[in-house]
N, C-alpha and C. Protein backbone atom coordinates (compact mmCIF):
# COMPACT_ATOMS: atom_id res chain seq x y z
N UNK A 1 0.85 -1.19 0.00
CA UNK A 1 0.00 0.00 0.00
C UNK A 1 0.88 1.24 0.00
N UNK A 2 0.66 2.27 -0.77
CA UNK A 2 1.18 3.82 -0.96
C UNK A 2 0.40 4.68 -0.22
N UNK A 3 1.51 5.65 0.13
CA UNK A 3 0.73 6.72 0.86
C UNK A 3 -0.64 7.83 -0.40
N UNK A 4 -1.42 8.09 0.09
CA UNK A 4 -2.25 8.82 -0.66
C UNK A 4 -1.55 10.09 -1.36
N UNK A 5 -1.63 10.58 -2.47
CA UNK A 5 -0.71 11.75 -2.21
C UNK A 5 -1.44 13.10 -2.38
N UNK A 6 -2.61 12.72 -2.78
CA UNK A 6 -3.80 13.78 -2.56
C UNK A 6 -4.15 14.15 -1.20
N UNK A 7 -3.84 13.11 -0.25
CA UNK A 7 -4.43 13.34 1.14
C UNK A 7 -2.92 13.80 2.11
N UNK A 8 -1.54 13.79 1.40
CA UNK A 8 -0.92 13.66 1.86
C UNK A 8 0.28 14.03 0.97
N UNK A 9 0.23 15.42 0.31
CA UNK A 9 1.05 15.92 -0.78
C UNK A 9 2.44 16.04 0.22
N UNK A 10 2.54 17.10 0.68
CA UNK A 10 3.83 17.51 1.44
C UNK A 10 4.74 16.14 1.72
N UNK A 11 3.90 15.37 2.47
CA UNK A 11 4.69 13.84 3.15
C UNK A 11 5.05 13.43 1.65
N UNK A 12 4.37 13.14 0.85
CA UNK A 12 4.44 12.47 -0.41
C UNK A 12 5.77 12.89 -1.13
N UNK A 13 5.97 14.16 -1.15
CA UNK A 13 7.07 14.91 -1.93
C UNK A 13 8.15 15.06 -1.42
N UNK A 14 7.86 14.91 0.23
CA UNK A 14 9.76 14.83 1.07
C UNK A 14 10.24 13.06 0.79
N UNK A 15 9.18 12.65 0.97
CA UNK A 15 9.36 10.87 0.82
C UNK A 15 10.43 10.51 -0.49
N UNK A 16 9.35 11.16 -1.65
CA UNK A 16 10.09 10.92 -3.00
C UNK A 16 11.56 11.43 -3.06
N UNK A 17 11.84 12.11 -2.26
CA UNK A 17 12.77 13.32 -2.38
C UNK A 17 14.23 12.26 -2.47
N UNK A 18 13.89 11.75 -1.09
CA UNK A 18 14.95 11.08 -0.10
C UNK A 18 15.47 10.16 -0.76
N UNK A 19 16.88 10.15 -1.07
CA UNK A 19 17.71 9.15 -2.15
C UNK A 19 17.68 8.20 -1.83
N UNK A 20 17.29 7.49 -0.01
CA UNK A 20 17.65 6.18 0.31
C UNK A 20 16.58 6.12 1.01
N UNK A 21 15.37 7.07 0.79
CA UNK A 21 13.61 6.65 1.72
C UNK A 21 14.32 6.94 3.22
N UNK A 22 13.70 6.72 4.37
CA UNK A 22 13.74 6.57 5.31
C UNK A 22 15.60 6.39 5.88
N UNK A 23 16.28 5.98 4.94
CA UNK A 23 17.57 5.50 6.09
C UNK A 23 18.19 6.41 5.11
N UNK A 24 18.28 7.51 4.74
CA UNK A 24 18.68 8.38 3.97
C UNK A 24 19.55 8.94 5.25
N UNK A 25 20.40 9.80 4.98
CA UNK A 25 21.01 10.89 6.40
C UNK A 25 21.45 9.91 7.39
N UNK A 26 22.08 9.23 7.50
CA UNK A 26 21.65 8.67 8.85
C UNK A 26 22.64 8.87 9.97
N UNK A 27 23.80 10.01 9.31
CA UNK A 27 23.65 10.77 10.40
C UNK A 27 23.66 12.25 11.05
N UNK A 28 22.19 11.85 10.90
CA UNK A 28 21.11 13.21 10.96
C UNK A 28 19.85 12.46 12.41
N UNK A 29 20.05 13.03 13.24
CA UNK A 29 18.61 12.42 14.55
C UNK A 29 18.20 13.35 15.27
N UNK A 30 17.53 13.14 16.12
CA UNK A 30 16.65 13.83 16.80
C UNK A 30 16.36 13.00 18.44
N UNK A 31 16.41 13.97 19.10
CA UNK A 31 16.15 13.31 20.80
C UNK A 31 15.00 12.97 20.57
N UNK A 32 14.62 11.77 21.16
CA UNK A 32 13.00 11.05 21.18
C UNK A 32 11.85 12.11 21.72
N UNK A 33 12.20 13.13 22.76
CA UNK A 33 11.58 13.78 23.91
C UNK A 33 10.74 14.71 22.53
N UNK A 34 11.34 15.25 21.76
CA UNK A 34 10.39 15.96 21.30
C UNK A 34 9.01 15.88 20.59
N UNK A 35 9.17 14.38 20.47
CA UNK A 35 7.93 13.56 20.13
C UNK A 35 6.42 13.51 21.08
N UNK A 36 6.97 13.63 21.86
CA UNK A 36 5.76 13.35 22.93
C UNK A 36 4.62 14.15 22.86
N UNK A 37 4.93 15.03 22.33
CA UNK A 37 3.16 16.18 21.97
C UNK A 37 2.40 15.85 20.42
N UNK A 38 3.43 15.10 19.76
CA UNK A 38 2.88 14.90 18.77
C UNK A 38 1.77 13.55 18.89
N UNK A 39 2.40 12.60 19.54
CA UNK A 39 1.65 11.56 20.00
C UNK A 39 0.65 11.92 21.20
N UNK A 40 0.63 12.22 21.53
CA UNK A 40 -0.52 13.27 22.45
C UNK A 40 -1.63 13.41 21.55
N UNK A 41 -1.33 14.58 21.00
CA UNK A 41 -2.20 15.44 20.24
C UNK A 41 -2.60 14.48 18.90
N UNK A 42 -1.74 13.72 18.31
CA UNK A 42 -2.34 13.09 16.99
C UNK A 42 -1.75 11.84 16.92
N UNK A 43 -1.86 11.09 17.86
CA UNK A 43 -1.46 9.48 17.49
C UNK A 43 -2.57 8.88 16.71
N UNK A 44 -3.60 8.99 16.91
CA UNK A 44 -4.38 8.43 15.90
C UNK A 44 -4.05 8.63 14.36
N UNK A 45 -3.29 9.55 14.30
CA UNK A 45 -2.60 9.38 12.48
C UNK A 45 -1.76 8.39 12.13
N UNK A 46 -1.47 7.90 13.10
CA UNK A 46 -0.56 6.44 13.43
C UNK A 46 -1.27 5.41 12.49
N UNK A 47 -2.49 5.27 12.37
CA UNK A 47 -3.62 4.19 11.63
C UNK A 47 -3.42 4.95 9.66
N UNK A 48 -2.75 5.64 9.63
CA UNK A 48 -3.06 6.06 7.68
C UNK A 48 -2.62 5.31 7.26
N UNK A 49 -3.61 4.55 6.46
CA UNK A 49 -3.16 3.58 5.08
C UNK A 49 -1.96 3.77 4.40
N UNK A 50 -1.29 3.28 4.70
CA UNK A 50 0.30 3.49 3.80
C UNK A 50 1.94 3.99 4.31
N UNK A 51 1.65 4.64 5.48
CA UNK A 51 2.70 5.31 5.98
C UNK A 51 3.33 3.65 6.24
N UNK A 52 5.20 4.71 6.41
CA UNK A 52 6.13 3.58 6.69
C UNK A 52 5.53 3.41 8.41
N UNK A 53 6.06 2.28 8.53
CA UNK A 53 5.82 1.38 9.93
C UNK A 53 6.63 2.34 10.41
N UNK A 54 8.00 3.04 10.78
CA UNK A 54 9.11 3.74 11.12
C UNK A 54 7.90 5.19 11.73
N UNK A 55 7.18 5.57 10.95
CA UNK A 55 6.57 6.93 10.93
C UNK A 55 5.56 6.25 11.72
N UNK A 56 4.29 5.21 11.80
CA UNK A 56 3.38 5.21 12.15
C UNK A 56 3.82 4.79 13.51
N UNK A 57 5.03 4.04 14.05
CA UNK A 57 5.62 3.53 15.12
C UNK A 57 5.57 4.73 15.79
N UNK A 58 6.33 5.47 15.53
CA UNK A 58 6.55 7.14 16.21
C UNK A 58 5.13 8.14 16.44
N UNK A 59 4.48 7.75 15.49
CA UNK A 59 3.04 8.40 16.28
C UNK A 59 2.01 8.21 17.03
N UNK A 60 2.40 6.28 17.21
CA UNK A 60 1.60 6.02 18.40
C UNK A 60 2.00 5.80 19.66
N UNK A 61 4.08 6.04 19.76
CA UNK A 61 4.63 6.22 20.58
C UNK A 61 4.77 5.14 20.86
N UNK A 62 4.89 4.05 20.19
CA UNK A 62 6.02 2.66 20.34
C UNK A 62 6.82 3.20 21.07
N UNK A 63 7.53 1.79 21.86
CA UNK A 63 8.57 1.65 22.32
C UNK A 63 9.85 2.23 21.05
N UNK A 64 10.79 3.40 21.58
CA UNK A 64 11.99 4.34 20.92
C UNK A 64 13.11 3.90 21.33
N UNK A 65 14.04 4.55 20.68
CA UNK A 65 15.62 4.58 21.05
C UNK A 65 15.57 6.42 21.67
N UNK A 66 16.57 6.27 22.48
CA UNK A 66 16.75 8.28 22.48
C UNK A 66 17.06 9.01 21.65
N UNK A 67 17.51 8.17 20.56
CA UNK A 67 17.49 8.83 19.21
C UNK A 67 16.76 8.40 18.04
N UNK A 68 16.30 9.33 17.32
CA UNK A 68 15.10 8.84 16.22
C UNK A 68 15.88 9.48 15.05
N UNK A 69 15.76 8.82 13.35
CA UNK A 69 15.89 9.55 12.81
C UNK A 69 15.56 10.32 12.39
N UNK A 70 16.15 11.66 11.57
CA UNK A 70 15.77 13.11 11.43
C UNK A 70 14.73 12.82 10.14
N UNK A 71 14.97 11.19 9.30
CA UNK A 71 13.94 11.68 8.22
C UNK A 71 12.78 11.18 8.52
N UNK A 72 12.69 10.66 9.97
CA UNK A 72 11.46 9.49 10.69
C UNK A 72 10.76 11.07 10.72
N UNK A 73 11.39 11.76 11.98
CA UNK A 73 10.50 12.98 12.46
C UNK A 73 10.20 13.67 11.40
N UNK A 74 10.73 14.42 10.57
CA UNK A 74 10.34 14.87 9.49
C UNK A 74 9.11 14.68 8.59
N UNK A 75 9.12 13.40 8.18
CA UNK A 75 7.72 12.35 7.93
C UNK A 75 6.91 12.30 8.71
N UNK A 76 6.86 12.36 9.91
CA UNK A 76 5.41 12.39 10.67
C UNK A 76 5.11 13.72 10.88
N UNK A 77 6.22 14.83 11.21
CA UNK A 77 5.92 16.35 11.19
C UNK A 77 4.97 16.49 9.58
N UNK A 78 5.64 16.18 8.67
CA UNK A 78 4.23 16.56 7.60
C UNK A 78 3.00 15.61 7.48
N UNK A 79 2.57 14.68 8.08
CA UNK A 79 1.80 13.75 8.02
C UNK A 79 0.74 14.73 8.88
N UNK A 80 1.55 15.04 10.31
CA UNK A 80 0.67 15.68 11.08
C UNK A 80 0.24 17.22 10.66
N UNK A 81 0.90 17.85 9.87
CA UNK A 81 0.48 19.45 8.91
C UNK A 81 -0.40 19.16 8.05
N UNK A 82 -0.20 17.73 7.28
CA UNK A 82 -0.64 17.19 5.90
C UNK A 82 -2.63 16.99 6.62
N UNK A 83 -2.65 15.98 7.42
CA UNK A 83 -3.60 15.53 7.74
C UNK A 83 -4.71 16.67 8.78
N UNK A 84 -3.59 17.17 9.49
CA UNK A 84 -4.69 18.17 10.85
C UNK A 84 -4.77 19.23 10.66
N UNK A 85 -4.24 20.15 9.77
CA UNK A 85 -4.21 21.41 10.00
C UNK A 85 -4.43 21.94 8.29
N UNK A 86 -5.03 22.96 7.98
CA UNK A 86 -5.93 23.48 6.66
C UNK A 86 -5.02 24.21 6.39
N UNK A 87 -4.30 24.57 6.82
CA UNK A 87 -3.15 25.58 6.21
C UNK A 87 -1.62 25.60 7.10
N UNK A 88 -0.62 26.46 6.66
CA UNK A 88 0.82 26.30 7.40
C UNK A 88 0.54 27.27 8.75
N UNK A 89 -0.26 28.52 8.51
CA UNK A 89 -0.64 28.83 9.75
C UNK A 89 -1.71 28.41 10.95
N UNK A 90 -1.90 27.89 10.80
CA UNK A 90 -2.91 26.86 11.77
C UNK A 90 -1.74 26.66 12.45
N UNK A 91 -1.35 25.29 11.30
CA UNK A 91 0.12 24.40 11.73
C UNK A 91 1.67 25.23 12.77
N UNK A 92 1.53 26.02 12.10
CA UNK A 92 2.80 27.18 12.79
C UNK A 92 2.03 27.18 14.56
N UNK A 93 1.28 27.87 14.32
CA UNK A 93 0.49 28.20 16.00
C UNK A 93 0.30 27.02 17.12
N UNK A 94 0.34 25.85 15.90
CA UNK A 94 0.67 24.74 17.68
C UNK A 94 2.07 24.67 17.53
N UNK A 95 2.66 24.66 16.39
CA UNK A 95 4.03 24.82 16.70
C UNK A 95 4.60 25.71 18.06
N UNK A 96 4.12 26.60 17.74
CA UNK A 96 4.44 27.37 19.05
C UNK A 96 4.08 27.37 20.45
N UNK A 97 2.68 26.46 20.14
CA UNK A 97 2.14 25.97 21.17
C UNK A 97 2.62 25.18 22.12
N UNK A 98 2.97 23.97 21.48
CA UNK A 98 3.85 22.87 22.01
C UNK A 98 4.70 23.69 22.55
N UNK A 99 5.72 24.28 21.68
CA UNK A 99 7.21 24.71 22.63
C UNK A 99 6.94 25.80 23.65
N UNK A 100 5.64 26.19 23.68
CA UNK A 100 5.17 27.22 25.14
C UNK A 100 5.35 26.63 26.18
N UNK A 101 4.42 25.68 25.54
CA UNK A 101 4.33 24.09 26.65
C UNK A 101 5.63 23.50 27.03
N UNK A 102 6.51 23.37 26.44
CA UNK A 102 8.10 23.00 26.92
C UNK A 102 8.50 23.67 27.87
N UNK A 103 8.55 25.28 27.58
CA UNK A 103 9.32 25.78 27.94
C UNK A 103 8.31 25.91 29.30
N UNK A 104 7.09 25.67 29.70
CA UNK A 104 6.40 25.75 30.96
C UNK A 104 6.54 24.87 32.08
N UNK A 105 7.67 23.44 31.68
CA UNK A 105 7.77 22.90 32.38
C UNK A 105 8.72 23.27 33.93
N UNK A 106 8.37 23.14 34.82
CA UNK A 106 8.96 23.71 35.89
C UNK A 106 10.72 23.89 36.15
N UNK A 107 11.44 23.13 35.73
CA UNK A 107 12.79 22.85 35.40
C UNK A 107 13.00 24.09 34.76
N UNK A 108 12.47 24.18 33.20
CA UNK A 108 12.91 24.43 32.42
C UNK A 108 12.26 26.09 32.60
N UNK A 109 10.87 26.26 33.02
CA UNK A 109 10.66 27.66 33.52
C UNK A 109 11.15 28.22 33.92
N UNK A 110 11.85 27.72 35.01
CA UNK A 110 12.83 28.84 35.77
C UNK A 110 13.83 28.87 35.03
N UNK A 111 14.75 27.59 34.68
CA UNK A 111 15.95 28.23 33.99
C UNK A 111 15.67 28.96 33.01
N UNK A 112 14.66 29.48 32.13
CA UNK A 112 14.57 30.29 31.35
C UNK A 112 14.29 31.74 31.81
N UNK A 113 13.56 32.04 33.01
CA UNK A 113 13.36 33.25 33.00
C UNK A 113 14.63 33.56 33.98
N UNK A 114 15.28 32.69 34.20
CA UNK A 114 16.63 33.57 34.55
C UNK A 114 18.09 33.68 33.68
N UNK A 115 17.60 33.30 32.58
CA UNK A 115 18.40 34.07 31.65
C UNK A 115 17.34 34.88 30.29
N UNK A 116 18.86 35.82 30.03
CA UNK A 116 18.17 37.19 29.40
C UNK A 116 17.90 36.54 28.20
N UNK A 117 17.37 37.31 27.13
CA UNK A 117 17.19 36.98 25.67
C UNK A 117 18.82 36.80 24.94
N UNK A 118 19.84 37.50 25.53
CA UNK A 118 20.90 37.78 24.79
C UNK A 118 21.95 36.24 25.27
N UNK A 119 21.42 35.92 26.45
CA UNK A 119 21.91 34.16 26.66
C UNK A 119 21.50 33.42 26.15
N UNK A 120 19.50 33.48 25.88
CA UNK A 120 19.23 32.52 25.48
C UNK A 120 19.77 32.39 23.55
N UNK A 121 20.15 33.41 23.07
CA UNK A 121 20.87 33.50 21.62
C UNK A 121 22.20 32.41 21.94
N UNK A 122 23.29 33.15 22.94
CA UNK A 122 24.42 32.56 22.98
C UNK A 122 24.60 31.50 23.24
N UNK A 123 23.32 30.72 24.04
CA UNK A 123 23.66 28.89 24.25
C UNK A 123 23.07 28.35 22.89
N UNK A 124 21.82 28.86 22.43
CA UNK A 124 21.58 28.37 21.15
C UNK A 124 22.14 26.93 20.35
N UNK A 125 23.17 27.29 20.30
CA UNK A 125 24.08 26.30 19.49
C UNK A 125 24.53 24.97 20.44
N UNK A 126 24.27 25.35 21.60
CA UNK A 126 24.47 24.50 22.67
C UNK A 126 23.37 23.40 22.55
N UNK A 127 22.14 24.16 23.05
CA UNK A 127 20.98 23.58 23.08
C UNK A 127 20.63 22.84 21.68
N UNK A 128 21.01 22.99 20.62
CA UNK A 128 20.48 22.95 19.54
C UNK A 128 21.11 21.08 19.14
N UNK A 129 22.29 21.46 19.83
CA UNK A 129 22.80 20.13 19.59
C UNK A 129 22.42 19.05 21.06
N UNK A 130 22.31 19.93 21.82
CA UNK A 130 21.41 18.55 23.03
C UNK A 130 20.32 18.01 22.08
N UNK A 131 19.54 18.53 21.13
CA UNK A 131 18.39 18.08 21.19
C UNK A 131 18.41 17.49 19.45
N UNK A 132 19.47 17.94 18.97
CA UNK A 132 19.38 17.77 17.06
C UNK A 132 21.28 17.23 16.58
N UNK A 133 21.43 16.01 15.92
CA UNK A 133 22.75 15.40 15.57
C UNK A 133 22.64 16.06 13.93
N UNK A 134 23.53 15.98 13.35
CA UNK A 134 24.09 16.32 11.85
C UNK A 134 23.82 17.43 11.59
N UNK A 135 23.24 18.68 12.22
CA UNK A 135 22.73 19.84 11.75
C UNK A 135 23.67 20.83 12.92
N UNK A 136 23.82 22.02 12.27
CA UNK A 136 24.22 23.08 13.58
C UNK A 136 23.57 24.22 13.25
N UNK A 137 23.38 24.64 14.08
CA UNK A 137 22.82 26.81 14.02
C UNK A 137 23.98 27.10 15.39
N UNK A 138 24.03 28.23 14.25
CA UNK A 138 25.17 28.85 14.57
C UNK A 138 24.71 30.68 15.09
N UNK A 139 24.19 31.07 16.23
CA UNK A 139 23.91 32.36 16.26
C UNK A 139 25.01 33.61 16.16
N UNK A 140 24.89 34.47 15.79
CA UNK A 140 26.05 35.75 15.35
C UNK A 140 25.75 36.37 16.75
N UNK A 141 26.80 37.86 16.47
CA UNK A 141 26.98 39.00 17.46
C UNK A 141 25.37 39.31 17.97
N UNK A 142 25.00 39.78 18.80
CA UNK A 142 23.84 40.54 19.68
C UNK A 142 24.28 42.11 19.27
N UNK A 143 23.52 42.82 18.33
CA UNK A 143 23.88 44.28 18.06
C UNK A 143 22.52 44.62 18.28
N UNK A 144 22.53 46.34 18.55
CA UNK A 144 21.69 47.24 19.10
C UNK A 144 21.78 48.10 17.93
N UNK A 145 20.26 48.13 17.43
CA UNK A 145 19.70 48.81 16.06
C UNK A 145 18.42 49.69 16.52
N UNK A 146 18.38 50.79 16.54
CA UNK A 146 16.98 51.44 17.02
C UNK A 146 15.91 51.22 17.78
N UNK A 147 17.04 50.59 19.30
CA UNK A 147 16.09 50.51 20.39
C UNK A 147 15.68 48.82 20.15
N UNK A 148 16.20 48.33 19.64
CA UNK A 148 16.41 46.63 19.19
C UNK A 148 17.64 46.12 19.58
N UNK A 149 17.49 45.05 20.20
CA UNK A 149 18.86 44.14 20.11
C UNK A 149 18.44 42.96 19.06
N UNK A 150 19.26 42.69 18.19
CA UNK A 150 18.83 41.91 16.77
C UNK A 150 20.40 41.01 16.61
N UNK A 151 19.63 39.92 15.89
CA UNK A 151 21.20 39.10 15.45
C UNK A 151 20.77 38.25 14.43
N UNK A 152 21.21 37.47 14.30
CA UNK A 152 21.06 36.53 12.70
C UNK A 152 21.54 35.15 13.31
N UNK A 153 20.43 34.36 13.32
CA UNK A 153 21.26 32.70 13.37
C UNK A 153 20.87 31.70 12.47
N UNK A 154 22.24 30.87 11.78
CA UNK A 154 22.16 30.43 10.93
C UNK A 154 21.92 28.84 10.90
N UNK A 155 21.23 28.25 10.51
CA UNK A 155 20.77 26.30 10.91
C UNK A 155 21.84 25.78 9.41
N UNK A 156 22.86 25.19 9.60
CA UNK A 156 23.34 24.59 8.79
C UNK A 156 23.24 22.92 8.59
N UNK A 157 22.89 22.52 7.44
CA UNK A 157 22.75 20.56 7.06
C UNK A 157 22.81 20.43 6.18
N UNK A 158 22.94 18.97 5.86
CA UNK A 158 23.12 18.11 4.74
C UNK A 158 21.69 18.25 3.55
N UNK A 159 21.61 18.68 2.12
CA UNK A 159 20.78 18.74 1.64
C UNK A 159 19.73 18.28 1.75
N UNK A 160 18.08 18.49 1.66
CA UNK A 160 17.03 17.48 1.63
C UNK A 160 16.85 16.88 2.71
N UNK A 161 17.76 17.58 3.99
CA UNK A 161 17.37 16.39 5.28
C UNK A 161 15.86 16.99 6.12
N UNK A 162 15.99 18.20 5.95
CA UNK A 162 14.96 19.17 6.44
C UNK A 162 14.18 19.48 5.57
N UNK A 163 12.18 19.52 5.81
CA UNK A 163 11.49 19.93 4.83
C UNK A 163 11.54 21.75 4.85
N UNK A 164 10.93 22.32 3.67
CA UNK A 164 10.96 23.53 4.23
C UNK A 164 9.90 24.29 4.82
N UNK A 165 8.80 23.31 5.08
CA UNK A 165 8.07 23.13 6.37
C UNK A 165 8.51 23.45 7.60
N UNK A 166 9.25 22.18 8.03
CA UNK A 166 10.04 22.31 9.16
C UNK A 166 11.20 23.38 9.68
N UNK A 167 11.54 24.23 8.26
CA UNK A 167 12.54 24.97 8.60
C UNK A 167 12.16 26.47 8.95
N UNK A 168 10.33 26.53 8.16
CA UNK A 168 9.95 27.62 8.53
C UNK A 168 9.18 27.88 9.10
N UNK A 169 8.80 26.31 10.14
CA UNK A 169 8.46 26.49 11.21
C UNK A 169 8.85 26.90 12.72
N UNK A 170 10.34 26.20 12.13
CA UNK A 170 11.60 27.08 13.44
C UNK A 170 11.28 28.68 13.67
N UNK A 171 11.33 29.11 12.95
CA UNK A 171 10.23 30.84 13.55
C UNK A 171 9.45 30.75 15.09
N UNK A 172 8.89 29.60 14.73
CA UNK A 172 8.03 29.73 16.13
C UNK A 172 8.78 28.93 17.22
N UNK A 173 9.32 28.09 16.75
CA UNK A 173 10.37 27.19 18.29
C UNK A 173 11.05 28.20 18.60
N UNK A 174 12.05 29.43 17.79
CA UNK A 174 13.38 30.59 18.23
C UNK A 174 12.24 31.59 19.12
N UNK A 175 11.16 31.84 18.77
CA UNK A 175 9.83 32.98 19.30
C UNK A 175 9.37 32.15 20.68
N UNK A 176 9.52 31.07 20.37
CA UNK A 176 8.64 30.50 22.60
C UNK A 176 9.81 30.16 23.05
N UNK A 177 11.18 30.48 22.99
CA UNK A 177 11.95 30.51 23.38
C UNK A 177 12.60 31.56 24.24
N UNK A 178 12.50 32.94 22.96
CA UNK A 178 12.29 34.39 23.35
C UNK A 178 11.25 34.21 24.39
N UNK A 179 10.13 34.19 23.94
CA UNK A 179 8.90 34.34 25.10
C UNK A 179 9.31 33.95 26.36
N UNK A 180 10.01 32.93 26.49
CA UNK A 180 9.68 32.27 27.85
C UNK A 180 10.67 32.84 28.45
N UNK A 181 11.96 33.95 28.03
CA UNK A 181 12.65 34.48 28.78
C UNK A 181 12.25 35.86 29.20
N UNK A 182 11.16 36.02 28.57
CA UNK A 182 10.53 36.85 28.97
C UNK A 182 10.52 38.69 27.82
N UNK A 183 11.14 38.01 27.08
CA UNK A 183 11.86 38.87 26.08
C UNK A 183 10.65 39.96 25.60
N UNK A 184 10.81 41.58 25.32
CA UNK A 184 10.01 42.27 24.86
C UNK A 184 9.89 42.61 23.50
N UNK A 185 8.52 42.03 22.86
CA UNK A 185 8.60 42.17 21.60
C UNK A 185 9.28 41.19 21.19
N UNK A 186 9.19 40.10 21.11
CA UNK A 186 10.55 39.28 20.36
C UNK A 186 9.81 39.11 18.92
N UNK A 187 10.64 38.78 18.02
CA UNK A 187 10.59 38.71 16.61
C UNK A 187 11.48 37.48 16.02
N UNK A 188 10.69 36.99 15.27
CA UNK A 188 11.74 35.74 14.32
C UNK A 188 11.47 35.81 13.14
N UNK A 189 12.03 35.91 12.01
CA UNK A 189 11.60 35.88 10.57
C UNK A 189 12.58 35.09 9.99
N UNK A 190 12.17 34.80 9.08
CA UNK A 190 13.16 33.35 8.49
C UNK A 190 13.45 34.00 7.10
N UNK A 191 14.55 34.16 7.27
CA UNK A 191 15.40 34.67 5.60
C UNK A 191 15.16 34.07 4.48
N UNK A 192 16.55 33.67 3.82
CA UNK A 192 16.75 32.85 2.85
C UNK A 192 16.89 31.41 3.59
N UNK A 193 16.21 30.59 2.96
CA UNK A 193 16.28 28.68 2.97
C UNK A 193 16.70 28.42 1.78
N UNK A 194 17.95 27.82 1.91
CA UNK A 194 18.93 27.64 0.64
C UNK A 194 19.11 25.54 1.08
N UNK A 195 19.89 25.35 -0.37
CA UNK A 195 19.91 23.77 0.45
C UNK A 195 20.64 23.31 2.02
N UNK A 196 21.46 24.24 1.77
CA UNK A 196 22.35 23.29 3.25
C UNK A 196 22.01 24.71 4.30
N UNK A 197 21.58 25.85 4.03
CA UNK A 197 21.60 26.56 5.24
C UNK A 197 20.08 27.53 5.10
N UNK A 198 19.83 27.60 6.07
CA UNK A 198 18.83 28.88 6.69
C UNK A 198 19.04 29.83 7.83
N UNK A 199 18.26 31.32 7.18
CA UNK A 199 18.74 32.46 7.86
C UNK A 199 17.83 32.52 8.79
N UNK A 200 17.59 32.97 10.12
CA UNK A 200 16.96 33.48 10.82
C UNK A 200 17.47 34.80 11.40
N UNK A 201 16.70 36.02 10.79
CA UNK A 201 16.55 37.24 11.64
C UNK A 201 15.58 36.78 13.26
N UNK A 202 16.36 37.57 14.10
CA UNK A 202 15.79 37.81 15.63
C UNK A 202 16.13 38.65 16.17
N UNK A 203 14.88 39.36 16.48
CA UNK A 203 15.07 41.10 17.88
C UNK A 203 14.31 40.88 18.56
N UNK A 204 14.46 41.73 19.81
CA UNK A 204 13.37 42.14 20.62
C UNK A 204 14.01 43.53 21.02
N UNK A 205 12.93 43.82 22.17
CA UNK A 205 13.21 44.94 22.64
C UNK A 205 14.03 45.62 23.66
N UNK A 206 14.83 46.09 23.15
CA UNK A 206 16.41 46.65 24.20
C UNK A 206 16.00 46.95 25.56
């Protein structure tokens, strides 16, 4: 059985994409933890006629490794845009949702509101790799532009490993990040998405 591709264009077109399907990148992963809202919120997409076993495993929250691969998550991230949500902004807004929700967890609440917006830029690259293998973002200088502190951070990978779904949904993971430090005005806009790199502009308020 094939995935639908009328019911399921986006998934359909990263699938085709992938030179080796599923074990493409492989080394490219993802911490298991970030899964857990997706299976929450939409394990029942776990049941679509056709998806790989790899993708439908991960959305009903089978038994994991701590690492998943980056083209597993990827595939169920558009399965779950493809199937639940009528447009990319719908989709964007739980994006942000979820990572509100992260960042609300008690641990992680406090350590966030006790650092500024201009730390939470500088670990960036830190954090980015606790939670993501084969990819890096790389954040620049913190400069002061008209009552703005603004910087540019850059997500660098291996071609085709990332949809550009997923890359311009990062807008909203870098924004509940800002938020949760409490940041004024924060802003994320996503530049150029080229094959191996993407720009992210970010300010808030000085």
């Amino acid at each position: 059985m094939t995935l639908d591709a009328i019911r399921l264009p986006a998934t359909s077109k990263y699938l085709a994409s992938l030179p080796l399907g599923l074990e493409s990148f492989p080394l490219c992963s993802i911490r298991d933890v970030t899964i857990d809202t997706y299976v929450r919120d939409f394990g029942g997409l776990a049941e679509e006629p056709g998806l790989p076993e790899p993708v439908a495993k991960l959305l009903r929250g089978g038994a994991r490794e701590s690492w998943l691969p980056a083209t597993v998550f990827q595939t169920a991230n558009l399965v779950v845009r493809d199937l639940a949500f009528s447009d990319d902004g719908s989709f964007f807004e739980w994006i942000f949702k979820i990572n509100a929700e992260l960042f609300e967890r008690p641990l992680l609440r406090s350590l966030m509101r006790l650092l500024s917006p201009s730390l939470i830029v500088i670990g960036a690259t830190r954090r980015w790799s606790t939670f993501h293998r084969g990819s890096e973002l790389v954040a620049g200088r913190v400069s002061r532009t008209e009552g703005r502190d603004e910087t540019v951070a850059r997500l660098r990978y291996p071609t085709g490993v990332f949809s550009p779904t997923f890359l311009t949904s990062l807008e909203q993971v870098f924004l509940a990040a800002l938020a949760a430090s409490r940041a004024k005005d924060p802003r994320v806009q996503a530049g150029a998405i080229g094959p191996v790199e993407a720009e992210y502009r970010v300010s808030w308020l000085a």
